[in-house]
N, C-alpha and C. Protein backbone atom coordinates (compact mmCIF):
# COMPACT_ATOMS: atom_id res chain seq x y z
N UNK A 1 73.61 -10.85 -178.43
CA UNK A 1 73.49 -9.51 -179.01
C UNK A 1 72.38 -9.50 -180.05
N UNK A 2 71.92 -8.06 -180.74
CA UNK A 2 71.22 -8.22 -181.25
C UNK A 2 71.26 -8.70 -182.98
N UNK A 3 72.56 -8.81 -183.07
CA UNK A 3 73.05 -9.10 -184.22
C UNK A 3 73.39 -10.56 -184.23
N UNK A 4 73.20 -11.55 -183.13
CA UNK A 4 73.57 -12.81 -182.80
C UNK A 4 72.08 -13.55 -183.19
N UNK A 5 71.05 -12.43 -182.51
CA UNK A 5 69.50 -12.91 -182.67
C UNK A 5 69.01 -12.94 -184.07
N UNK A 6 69.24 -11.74 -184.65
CA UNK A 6 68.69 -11.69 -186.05
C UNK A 6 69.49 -12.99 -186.73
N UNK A 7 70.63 -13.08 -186.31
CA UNK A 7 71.11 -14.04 -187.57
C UNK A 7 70.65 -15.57 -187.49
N UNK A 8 70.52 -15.93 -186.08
CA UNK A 8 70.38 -17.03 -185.85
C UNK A 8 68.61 -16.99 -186.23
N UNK A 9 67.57 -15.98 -186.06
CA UNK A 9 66.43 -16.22 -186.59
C UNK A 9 66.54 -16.09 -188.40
N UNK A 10 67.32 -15.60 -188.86
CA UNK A 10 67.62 -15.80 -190.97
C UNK A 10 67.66 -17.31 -190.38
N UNK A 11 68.71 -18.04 -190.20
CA UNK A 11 68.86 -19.62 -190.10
C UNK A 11 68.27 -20.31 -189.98
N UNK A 12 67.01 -19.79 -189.02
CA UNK A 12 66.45 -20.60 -188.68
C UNK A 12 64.86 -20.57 -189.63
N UNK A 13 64.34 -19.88 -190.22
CA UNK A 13 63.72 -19.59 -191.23
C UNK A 13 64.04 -20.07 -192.16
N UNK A 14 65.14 -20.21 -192.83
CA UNK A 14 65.99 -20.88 -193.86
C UNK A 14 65.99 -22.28 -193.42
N UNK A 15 66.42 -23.02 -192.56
CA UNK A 15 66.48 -24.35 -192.44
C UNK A 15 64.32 -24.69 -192.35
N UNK A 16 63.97 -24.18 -191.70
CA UNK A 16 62.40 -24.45 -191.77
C UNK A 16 62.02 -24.41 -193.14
N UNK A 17 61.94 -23.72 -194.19
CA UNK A 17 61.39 -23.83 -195.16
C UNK A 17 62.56 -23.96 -196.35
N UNK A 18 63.35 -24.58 -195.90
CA UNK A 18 64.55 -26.02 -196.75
C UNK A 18 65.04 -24.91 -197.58
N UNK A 19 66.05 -23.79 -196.91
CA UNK A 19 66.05 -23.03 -198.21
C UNK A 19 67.70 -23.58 -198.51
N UNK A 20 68.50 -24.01 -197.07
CA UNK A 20 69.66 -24.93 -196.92
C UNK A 20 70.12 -25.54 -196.34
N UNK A 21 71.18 -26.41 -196.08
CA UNK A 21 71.14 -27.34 -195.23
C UNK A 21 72.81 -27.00 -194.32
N UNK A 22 73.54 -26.49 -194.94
CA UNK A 22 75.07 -26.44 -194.47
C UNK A 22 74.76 -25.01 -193.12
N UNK A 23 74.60 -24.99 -192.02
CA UNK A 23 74.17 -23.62 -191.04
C UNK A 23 75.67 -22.97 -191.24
N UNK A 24 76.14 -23.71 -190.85
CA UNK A 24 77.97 -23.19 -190.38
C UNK A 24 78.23 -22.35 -192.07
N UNK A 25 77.93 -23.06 -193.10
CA UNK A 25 78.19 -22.07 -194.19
C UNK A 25 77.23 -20.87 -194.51
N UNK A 26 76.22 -21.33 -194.02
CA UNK A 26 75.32 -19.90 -193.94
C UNK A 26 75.78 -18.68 -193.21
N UNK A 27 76.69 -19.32 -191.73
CA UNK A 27 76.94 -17.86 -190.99
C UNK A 27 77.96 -17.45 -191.47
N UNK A 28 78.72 -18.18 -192.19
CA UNK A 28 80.24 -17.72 -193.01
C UNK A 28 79.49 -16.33 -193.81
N UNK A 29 78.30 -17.03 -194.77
CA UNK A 29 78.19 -16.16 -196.06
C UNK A 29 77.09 -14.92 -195.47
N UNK A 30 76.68 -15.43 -194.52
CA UNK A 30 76.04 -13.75 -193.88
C UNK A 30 76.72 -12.80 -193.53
N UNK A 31 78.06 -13.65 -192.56
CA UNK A 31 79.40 -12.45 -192.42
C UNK A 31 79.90 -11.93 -193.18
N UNK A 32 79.61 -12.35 -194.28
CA UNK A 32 80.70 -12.08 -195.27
C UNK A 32 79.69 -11.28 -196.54
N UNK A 33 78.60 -11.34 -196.44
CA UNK A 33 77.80 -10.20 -196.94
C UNK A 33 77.66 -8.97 -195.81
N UNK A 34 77.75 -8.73 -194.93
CA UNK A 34 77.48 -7.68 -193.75
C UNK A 34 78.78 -7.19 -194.00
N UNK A 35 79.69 -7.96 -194.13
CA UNK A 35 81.54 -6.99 -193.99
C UNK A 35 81.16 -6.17 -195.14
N UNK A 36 81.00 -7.02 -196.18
CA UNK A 36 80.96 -6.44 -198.14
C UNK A 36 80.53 -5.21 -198.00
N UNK A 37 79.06 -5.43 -197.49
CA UNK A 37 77.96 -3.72 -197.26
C UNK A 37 78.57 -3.03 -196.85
N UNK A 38 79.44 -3.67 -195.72
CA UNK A 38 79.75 -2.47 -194.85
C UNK A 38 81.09 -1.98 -195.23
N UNK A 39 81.69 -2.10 -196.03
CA UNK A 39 82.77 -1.91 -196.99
C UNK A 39 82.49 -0.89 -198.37
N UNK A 40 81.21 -1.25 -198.57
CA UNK A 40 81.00 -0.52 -199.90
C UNK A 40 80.06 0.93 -199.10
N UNK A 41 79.38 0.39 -197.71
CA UNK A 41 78.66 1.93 -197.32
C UNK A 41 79.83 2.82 -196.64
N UNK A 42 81.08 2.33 -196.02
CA UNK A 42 82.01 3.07 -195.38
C UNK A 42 82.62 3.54 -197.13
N UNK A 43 83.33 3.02 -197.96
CA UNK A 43 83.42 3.71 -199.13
C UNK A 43 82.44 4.68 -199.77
N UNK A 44 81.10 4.83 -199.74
CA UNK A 44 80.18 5.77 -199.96
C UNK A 44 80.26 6.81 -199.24
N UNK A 45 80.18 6.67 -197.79
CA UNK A 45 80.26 7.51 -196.79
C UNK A 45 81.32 8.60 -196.86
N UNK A 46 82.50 7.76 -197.04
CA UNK A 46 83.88 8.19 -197.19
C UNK A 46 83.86 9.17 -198.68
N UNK A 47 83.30 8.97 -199.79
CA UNK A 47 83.36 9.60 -201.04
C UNK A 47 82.34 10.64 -200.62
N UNK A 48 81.19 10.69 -200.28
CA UNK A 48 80.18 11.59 -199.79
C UNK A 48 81.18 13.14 -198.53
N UNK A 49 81.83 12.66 -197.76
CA UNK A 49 82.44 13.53 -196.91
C UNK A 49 83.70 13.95 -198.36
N UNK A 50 84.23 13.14 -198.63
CA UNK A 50 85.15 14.18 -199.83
C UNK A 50 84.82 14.84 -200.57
N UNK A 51 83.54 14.86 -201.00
CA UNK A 51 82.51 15.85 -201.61
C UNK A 51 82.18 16.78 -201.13
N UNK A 52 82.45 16.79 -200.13
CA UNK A 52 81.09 17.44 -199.11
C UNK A 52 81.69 19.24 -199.33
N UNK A 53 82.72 19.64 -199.53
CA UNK A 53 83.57 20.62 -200.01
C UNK A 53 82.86 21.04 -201.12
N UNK A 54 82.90 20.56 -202.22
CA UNK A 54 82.14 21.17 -203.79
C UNK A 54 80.86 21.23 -203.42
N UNK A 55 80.16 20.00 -202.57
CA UNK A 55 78.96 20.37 -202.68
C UNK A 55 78.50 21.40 -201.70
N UNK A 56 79.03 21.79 -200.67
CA UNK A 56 79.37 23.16 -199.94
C UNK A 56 79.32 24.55 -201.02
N UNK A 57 80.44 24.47 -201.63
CA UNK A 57 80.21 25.56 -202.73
C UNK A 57 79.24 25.46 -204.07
N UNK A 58 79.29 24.37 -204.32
CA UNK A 58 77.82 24.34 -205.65
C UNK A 58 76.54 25.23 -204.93
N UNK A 59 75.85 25.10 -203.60
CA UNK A 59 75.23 25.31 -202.55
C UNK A 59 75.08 26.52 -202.76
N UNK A 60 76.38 27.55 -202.71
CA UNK A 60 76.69 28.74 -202.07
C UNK A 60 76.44 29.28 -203.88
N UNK A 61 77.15 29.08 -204.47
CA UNK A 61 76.86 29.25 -205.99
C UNK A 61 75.58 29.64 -206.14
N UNK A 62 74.86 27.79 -205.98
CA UNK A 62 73.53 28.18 -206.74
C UNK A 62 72.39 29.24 -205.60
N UNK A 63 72.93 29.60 -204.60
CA UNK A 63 72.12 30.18 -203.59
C UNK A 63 71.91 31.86 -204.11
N UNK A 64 73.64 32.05 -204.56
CA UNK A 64 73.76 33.55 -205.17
C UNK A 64 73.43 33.70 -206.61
N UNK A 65 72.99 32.94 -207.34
CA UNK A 65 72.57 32.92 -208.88
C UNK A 65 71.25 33.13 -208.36
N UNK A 66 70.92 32.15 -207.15
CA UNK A 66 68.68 32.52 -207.58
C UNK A 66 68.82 34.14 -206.61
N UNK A 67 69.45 33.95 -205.58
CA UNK A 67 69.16 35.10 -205.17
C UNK A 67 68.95 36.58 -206.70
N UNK A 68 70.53 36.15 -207.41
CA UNK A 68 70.21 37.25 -208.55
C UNK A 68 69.07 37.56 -209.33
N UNK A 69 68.77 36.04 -209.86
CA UNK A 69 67.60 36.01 -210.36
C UNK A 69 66.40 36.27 -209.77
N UNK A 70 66.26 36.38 -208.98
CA UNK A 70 65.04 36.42 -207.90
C UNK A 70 64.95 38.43 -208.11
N UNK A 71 65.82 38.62 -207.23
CA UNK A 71 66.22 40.04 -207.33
C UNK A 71 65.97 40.95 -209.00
N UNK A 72 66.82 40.27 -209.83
CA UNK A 72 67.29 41.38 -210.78
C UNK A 72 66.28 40.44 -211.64
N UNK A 73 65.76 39.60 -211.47
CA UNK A 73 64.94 38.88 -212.83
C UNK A 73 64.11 39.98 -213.88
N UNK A 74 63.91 40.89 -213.89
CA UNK A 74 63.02 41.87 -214.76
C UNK A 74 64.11 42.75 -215.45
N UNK A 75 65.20 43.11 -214.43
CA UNK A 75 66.11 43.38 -215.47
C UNK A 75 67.03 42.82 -216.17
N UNK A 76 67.21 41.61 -215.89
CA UNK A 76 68.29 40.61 -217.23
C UNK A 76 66.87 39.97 -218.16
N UNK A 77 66.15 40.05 -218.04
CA UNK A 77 65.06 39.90 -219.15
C UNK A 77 65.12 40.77 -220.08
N UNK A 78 64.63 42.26 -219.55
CA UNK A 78 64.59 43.32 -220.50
C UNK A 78 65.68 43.90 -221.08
N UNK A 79 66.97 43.42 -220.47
CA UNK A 79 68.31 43.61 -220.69
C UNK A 79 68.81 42.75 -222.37
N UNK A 80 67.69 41.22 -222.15
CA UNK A 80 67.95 40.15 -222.82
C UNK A 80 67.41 40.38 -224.23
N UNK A 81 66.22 41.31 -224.01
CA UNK A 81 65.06 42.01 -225.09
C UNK A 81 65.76 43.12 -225.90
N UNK A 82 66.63 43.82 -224.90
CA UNK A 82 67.39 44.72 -225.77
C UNK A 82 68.55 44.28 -227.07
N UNK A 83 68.98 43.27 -226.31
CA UNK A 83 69.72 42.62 -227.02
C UNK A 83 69.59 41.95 -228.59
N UNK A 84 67.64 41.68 -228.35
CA UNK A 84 67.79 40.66 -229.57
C UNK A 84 67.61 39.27 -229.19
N UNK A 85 67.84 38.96 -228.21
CA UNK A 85 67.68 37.54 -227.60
C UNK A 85 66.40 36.89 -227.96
N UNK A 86 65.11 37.54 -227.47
CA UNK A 86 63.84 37.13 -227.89
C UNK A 86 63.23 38.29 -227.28
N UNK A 87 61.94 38.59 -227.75
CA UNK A 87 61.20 39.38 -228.00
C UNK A 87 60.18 39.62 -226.49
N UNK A 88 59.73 40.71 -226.72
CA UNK A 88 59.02 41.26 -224.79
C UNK A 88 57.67 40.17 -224.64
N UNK A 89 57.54 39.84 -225.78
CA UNK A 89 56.15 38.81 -225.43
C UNK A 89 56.49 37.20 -225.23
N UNK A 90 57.60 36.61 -225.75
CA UNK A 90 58.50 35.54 -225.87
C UNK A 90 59.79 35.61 -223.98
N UNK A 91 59.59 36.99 -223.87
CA UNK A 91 60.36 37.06 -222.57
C UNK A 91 59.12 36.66 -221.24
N UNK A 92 57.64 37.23 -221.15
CA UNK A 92 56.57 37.28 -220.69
C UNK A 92 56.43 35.76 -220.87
N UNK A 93 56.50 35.32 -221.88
CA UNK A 93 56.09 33.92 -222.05
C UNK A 93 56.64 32.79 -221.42
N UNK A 94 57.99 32.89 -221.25
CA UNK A 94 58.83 32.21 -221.25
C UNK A 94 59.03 32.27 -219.21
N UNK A 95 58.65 33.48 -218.53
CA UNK A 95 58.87 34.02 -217.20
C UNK A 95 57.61 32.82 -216.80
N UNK A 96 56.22 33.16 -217.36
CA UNK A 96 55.38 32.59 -216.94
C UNK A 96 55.51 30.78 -216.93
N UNK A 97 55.94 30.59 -218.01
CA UNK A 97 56.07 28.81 -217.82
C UNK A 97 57.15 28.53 -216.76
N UNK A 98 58.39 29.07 -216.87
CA UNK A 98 59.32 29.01 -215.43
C UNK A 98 58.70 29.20 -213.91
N UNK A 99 57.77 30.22 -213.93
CA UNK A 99 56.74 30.82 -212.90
C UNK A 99 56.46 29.19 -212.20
N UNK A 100 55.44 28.21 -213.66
CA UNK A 100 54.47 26.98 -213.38
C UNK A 100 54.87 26.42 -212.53
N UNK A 101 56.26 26.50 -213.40
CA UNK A 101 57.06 24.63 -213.43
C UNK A 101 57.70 24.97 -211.99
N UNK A 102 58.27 26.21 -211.60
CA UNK A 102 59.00 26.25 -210.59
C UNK A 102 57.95 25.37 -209.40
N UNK A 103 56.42 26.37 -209.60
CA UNK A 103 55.57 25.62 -208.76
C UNK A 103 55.13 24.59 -208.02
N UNK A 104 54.68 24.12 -209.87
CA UNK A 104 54.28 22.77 -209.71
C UNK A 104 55.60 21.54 -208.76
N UNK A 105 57.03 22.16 -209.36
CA UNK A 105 57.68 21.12 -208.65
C UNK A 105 57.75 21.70 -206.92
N UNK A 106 58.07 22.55 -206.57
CA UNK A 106 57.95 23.18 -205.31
C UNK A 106 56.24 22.24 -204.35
N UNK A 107 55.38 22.09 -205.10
CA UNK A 107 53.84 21.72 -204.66
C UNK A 107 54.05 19.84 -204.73
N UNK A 108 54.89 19.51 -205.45
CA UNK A 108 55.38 17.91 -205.81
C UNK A 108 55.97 17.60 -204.77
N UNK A 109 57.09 18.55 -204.99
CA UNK A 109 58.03 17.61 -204.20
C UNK A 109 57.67 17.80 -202.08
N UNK A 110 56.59 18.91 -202.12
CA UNK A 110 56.04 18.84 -200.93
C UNK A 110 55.19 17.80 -200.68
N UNK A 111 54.12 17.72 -202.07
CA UNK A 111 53.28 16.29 -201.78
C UNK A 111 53.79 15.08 -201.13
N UNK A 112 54.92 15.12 -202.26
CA UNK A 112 55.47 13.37 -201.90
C UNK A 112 56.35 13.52 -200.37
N UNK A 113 56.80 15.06 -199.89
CA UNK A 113 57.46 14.26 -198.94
C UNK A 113 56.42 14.07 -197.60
N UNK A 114 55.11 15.12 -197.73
CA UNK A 114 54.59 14.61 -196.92
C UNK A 114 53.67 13.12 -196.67
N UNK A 115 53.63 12.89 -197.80
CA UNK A 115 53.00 11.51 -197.96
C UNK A 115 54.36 10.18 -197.51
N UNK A 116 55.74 10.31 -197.31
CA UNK A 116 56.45 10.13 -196.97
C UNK A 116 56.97 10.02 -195.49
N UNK A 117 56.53 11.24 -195.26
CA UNK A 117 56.17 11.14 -193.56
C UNK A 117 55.57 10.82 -193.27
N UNK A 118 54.41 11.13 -193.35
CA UNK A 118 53.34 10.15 -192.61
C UNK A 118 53.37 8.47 -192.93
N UNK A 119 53.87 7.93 -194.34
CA UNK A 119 53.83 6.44 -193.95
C UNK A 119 55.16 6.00 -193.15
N UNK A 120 56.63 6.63 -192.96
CA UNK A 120 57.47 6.36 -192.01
C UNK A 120 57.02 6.51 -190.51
N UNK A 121 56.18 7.86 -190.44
CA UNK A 121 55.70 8.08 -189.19
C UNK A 121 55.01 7.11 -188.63
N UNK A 122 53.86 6.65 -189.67
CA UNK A 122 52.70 5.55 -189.29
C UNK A 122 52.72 4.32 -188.97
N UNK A 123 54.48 3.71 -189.50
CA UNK A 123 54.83 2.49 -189.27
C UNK A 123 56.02 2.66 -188.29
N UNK A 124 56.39 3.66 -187.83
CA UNK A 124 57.55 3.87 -186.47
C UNK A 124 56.44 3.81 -185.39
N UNK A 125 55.13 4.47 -185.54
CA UNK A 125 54.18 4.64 -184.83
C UNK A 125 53.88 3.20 -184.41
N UNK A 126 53.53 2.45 -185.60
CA UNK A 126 53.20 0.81 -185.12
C UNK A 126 54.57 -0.15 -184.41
N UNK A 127 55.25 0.16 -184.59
CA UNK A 127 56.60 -0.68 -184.36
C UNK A 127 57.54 -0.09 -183.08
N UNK A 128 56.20 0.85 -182.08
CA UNK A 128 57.09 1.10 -180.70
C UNK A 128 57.56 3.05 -180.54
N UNK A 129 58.07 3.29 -181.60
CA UNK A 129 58.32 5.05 -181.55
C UNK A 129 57.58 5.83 -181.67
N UNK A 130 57.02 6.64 -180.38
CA UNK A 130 56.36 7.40 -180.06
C UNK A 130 56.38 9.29 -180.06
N UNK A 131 57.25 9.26 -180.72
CA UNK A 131 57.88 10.48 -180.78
C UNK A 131 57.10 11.24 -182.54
N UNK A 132 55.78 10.84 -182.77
CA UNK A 132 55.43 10.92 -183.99
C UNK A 132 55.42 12.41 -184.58
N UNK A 133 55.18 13.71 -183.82
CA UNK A 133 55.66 14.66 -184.35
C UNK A 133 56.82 15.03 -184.90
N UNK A 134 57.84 14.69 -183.95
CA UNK A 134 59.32 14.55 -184.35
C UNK A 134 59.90 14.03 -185.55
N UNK A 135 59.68 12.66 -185.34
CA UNK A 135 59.74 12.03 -186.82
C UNK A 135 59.17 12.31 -188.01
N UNK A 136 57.73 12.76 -187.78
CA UNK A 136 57.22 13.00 -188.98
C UNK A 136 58.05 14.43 -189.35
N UNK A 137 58.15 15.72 -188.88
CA UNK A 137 58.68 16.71 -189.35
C UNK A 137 60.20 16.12 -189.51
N UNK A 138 61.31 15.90 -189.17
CA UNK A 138 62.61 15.51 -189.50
C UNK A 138 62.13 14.80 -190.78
N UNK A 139 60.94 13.70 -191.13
CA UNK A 139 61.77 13.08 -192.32
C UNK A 139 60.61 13.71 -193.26
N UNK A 140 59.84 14.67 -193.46
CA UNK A 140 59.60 15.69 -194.29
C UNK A 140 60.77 16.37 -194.74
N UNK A 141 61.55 16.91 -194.33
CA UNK A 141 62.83 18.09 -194.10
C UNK A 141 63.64 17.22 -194.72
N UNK A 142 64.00 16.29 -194.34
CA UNK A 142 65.08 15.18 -195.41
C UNK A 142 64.66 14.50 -196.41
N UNK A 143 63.45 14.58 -196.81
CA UNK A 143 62.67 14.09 -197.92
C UNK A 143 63.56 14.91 -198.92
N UNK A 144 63.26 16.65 -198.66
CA UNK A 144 64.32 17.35 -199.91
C UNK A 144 65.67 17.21 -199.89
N UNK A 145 66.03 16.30 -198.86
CA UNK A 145 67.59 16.56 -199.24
C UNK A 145 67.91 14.99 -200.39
N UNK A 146 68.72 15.41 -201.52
CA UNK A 146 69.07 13.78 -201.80
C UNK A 146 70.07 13.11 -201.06
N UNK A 147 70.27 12.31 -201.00
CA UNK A 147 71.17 11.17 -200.82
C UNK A 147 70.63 10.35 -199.75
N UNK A 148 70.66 11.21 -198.50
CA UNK A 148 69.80 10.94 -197.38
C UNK A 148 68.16 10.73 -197.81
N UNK A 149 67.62 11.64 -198.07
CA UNK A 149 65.99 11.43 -198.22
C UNK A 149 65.31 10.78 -197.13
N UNK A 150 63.84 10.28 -197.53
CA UNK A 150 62.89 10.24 -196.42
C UNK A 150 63.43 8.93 -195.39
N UNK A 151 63.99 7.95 -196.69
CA UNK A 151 64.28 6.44 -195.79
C UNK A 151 65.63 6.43 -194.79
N UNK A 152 66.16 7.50 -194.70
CA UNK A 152 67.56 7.63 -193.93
C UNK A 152 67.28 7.63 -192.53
N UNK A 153 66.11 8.26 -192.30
CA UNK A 153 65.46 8.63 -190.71
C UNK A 153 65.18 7.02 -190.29
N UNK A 154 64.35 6.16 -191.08
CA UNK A 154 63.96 5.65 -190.87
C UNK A 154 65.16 3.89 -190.41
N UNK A 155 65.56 3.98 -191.30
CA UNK A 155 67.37 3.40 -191.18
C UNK A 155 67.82 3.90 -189.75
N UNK A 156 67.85 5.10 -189.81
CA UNK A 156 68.44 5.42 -188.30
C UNK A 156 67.78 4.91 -187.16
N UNK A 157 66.33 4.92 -187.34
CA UNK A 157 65.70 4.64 -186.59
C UNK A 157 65.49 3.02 -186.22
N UNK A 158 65.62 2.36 -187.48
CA UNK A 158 66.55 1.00 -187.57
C UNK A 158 67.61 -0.10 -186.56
N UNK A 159 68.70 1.47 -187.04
CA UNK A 159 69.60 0.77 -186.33
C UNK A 159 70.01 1.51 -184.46
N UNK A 160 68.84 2.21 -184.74
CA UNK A 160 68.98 2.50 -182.90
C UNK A 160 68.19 1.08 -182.01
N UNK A 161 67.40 0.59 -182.99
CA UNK A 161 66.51 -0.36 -182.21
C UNK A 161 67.37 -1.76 -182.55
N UNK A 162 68.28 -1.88 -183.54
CA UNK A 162 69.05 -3.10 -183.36
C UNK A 162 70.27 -2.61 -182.56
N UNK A 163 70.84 -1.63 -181.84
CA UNK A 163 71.40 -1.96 -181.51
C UNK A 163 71.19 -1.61 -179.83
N UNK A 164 69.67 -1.53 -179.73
CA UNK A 164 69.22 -1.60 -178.29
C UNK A 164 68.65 -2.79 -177.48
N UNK A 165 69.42 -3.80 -178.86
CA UNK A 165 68.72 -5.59 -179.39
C UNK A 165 66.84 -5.35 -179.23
N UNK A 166 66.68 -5.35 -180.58
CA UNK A 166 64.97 -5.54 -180.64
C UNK A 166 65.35 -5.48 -181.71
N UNK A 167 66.12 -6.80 -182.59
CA UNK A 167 66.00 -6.78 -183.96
C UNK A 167 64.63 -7.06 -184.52
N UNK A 168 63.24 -7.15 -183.84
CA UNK A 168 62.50 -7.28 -184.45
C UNK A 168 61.78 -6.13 -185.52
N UNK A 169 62.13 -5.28 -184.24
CA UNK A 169 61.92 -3.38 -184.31
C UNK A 169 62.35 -2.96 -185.54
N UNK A 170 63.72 -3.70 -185.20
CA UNK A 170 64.96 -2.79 -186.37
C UNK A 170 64.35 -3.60 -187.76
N UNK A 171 64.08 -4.78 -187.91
CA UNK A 171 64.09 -5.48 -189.11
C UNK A 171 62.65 -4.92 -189.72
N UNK A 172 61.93 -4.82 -188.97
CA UNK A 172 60.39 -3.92 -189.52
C UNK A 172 60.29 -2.61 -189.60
N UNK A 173 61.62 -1.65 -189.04
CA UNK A 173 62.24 -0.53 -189.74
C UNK A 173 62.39 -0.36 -190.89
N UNK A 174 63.40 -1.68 -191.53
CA UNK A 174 63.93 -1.50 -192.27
C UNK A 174 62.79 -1.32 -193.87
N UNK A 175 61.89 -1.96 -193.50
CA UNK A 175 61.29 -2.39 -194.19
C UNK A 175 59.87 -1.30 -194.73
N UNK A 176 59.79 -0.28 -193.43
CA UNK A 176 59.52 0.42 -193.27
C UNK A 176 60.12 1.66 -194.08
N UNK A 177 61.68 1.58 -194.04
CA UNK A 177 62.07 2.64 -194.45
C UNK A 177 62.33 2.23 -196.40
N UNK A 178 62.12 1.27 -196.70
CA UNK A 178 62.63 0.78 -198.14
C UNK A 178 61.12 1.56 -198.86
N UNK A 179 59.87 0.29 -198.02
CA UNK A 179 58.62 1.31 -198.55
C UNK A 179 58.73 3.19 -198.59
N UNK A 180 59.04 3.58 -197.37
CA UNK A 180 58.91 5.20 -197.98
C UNK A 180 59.73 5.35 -198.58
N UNK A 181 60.95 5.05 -198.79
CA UNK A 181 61.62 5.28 -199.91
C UNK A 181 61.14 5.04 -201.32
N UNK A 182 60.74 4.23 -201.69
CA UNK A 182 60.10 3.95 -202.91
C UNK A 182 58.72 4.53 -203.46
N UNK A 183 57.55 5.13 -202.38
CA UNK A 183 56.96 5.51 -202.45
C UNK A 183 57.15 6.51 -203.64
N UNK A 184 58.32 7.43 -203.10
CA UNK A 184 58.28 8.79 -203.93
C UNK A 184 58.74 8.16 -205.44
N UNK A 185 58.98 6.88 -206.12
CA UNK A 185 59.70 7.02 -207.30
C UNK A 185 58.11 6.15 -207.99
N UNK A 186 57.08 6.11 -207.17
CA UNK A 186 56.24 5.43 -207.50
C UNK A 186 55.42 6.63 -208.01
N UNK A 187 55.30 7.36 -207.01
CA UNK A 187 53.76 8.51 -206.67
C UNK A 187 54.63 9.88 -208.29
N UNK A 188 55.89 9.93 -207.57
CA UNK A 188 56.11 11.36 -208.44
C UNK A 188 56.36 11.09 -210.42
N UNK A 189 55.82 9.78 -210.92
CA UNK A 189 56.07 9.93 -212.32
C UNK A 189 54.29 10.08 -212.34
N UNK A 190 53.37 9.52 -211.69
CA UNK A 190 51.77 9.72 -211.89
C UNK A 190 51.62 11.30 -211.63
N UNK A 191 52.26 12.04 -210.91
CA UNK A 191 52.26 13.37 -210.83
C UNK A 191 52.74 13.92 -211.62
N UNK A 192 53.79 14.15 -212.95
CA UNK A 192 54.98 14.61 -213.77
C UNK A 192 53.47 14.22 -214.88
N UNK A 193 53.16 13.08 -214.85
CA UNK A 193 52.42 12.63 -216.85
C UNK A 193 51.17 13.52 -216.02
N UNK A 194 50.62 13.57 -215.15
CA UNK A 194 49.44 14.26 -214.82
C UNK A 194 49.62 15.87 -215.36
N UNK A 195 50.72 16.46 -214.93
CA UNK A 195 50.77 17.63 -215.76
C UNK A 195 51.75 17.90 -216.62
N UNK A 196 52.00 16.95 -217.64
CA UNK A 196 52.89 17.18 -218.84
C UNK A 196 52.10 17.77 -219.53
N UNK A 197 50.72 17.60 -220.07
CA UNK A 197 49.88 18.26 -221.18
C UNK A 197 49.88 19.79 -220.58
N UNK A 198 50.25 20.54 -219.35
CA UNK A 198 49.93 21.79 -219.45
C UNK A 198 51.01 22.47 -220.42
C-alpha cells in the first residue's frame, strides 16, 4: 500500500544517513505518531462540526449588520451627529478611513490569495495534476475562508494521490501545500507595514 511504501522509504533514509539503528522501533513510533495526528485531527474535525451551528449564525448576523450598514450607513451617521457623538466633519472623516482600510484589506487579501494559487497550482502542475484552472480557482476561493485556507486543497490533493499509492505525489503535495500556506503569513505583514504610514 501506499502507506507501507512511504514508511518503509522514512526507514530507509533514516538507516542510510545513521539517523537509527532499532527499524522495528521506528515502525512502532511512526504508528504511533500517525494514530496521535489522527486523534488530535478527528478531535479538531469533530470540535469544528460542533461549531459549525454558531458559526452558521455569527455568518447570518454579521451578513445582516453589513447589509444595514451598507444600506442605512448615511443615516446612522447623521443620526450619530445629531446625537453629539462626533461632529459632520469627524463623521466624513472617520467614513473615509473605514472606506481605505475596508479596501486596502479587500485588495490584500485578494493579492495573497492569488499569489497562493498560482504557487499550489504551479507545483500540482509539476507533480502530475493537470486540472490547473480548477485548482487554481478552488484554492483562490478557500484562500478567504479560515481554517481550511489555500493549503487544504492542496492536502486534499495530497491525500488523493497517497491513497491512489504515489506517495511520492502525495509527499511533494504536502510540501507543496505547507509552502502556500505560509506564503500568506510571510507576504501579508510586508503588505500591512507597507501601508501603516497612510
Amino acid at each position: 500500500t501506499a502507506y507501507s511504501e512511504a514508511e518503509e522509504k522514512i526507514i530507509d533514509l533514516g538507516t542510510r544517513w545513521k539517523l537509527f539503528n532499532d527499524q522495528d522501533q521506528v515502525r512502532v513510533d511512526i504508528r504511533d505518531s500517525i494514530a496521535s495526528v489522527g486523534k488530535q485531527a478527528l478531535g479538531a474535525f469533530s470540535t469544528a462540526l460542533a461549531s459549525l451551528p454558531e458559526i452558521v449564525l455569527n455568518g447570518i448576523i454579521f451578513a445582516l449588520f453589513l447589509f444595514l450598514f451598507l444600506s442605512q450607513g448615511t443615516r446612522i451617521g447623521q443620526s450619530l451627529v445629531r446625537l453629539g457623538v462626533f461632529s459632520e466633519f469627524q463623521r466624513i472623516k472617520i467614513v473615509n478611513v473605514l472606506k481605505r482600510s475596508c479596501f486596502k484589506a479587500l485588495i490584500m487579501n485578494a493579492f495573497v490569495g492569488g499569489i497562493q494559487a498560482a504557487v499550489i497550482t504551479l507545483g500540482s502542475r509539476l507533480f502530475g495534476f493537470r486540472e490547473s484552472v480548477v485548482i487554481f480557482t478552488t484554492v483562490f476561493v478557500f484562500s478567504f475562508i479560515p481554517i481550511i485556507g489555500a493549503s487544504g486543497i492542496a492536502f486534499l490533493l495530497a491525500a488523493i494521490s497517497f491513497l491512489s499509492g504515489n506517495s511520492t505525489q502525495g509527499l511533494a503535495m504536502v510540501a507543496v501545500g505547507i509552502i502556500g500556506g505560509t506564503i500568506d503569513n510571510i507576504i501579508r505583514p510586508f503588505l500591512i507595514s507597507d501601508h501603516s504610514t497612510d
